[in-house]
C-alpha atoms as a PDB file:
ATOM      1  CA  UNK A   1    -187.214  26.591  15.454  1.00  0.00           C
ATOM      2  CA  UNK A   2    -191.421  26.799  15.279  1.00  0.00           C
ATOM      3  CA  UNK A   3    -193.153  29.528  17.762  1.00  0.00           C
ATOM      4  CA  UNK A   4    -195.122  27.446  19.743  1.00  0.00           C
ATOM      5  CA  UNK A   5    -197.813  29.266  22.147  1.00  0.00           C
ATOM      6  CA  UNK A   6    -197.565  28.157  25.263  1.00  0.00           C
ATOM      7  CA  UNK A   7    -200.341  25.970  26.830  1.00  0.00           C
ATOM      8  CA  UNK A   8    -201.297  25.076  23.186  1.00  0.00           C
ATOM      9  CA  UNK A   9    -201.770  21.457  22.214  1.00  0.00           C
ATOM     10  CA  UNK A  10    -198.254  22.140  19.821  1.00  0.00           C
ATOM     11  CA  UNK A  11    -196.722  22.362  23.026  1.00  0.00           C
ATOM     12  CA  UNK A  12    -197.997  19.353  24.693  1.00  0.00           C
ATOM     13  CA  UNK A  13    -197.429  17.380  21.663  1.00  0.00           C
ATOM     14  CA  UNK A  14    -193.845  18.454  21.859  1.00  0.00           C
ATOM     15  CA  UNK A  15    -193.520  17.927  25.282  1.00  0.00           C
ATOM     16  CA  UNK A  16    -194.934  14.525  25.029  1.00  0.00           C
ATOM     17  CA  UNK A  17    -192.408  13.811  22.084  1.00  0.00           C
ATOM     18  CA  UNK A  18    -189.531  14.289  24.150  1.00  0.00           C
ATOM     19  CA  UNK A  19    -190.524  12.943  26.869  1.00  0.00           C
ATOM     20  CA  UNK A  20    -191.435   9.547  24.457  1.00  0.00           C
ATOM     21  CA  UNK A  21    -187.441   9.595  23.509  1.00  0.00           C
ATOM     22  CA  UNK A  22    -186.370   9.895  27.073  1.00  0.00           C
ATOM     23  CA  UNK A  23    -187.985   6.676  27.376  1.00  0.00           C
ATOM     24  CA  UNK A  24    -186.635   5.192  24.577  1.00  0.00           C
ATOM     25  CA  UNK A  25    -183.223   6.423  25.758  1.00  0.00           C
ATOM     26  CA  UNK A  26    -183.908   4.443  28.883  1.00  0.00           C
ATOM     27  CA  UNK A  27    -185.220   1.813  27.784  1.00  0.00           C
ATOM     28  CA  UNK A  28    -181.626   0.872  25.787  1.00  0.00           C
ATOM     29  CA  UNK A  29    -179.828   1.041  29.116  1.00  0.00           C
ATOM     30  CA  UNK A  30    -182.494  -0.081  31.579  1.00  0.00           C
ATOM     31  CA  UNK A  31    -184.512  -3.646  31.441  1.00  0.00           C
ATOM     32  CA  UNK A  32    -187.255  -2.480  33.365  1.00  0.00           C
ATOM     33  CA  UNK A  33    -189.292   0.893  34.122  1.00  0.00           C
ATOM     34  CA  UNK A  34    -190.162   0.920  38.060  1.00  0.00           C
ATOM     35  CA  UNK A  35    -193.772   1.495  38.368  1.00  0.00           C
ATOM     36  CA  UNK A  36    -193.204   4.289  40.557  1.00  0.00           C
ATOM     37  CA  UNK A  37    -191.467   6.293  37.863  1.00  0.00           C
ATOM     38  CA  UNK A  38    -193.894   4.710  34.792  1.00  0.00           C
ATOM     39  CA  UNK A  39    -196.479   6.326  37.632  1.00  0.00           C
ATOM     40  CA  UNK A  40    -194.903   9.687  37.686  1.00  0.00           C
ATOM     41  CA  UNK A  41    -194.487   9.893  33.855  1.00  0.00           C
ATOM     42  CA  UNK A  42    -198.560   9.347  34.093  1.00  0.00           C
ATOM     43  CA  UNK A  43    -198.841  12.222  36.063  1.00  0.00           C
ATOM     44  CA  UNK A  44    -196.685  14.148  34.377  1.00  0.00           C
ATOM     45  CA  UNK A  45    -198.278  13.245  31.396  1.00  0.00           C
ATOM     46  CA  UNK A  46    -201.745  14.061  32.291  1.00  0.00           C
ATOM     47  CA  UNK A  47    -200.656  17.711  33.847  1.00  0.00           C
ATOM     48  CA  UNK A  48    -198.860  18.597  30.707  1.00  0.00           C
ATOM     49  CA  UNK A  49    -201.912  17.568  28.730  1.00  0.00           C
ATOM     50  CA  UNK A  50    -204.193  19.635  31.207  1.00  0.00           C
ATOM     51  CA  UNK A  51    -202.600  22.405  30.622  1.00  0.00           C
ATOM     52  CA  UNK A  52    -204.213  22.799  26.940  1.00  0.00           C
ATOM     53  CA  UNK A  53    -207.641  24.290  27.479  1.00  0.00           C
ATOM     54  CA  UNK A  54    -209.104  21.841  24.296  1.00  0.00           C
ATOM     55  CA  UNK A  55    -207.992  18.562  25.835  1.00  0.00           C
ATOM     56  CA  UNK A  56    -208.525  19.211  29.679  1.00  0.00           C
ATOM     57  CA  UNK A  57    -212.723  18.261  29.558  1.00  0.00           C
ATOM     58  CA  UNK A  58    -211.825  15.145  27.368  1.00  0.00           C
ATOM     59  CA  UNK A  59    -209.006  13.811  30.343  1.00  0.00           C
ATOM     60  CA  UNK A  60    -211.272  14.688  32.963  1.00  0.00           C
ATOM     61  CA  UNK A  61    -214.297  12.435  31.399  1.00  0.00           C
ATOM     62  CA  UNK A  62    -211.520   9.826  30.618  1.00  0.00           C
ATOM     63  CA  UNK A  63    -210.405  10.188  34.127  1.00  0.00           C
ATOM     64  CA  UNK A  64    -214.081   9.470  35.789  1.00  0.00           C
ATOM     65  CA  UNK A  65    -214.558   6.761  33.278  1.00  0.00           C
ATOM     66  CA  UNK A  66    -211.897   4.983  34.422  1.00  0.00           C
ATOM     67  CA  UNK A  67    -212.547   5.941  38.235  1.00  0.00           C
ATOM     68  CA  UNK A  68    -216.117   4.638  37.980  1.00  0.00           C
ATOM     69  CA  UNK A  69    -214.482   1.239  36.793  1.00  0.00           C
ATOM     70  CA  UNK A  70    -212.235   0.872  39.501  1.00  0.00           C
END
């Protein structure tokens, strides 16, 4: 097993990983994601990745981006 620091984008990455086979797992058994669960994987998504200090300026321009198109 790798040492991964915590908060590190290793860590995110990994998290993100799993998260992208849970899915996949799902998606064999289920036809359709409900958008209130695609919705929390979002957020989930987004606080894992804010929790690295290198990405969290990057989401938050992405994030007013996409707020100022809305």
């Amino acid at each position: 097993m790798f040492d991964i620091e915590k908060g590190s984008v290793e860590e995110a990455i990994m998290i993100l990983q799993n998260l992208g086979l849970k899915v996949n797992e799902y998606e064999k058994t289920n036809s359709m994601i409900p958008v209130e669960k695609y919705k929390e994987l979002l957020e989930f998504t987004i606080a894992v990745a804010r929790r690295t200090g290198e990405v969290t300026d990057t989401i938050d321009e992405m994030m007013e981006d996409i707020e100022a198109r809305m």
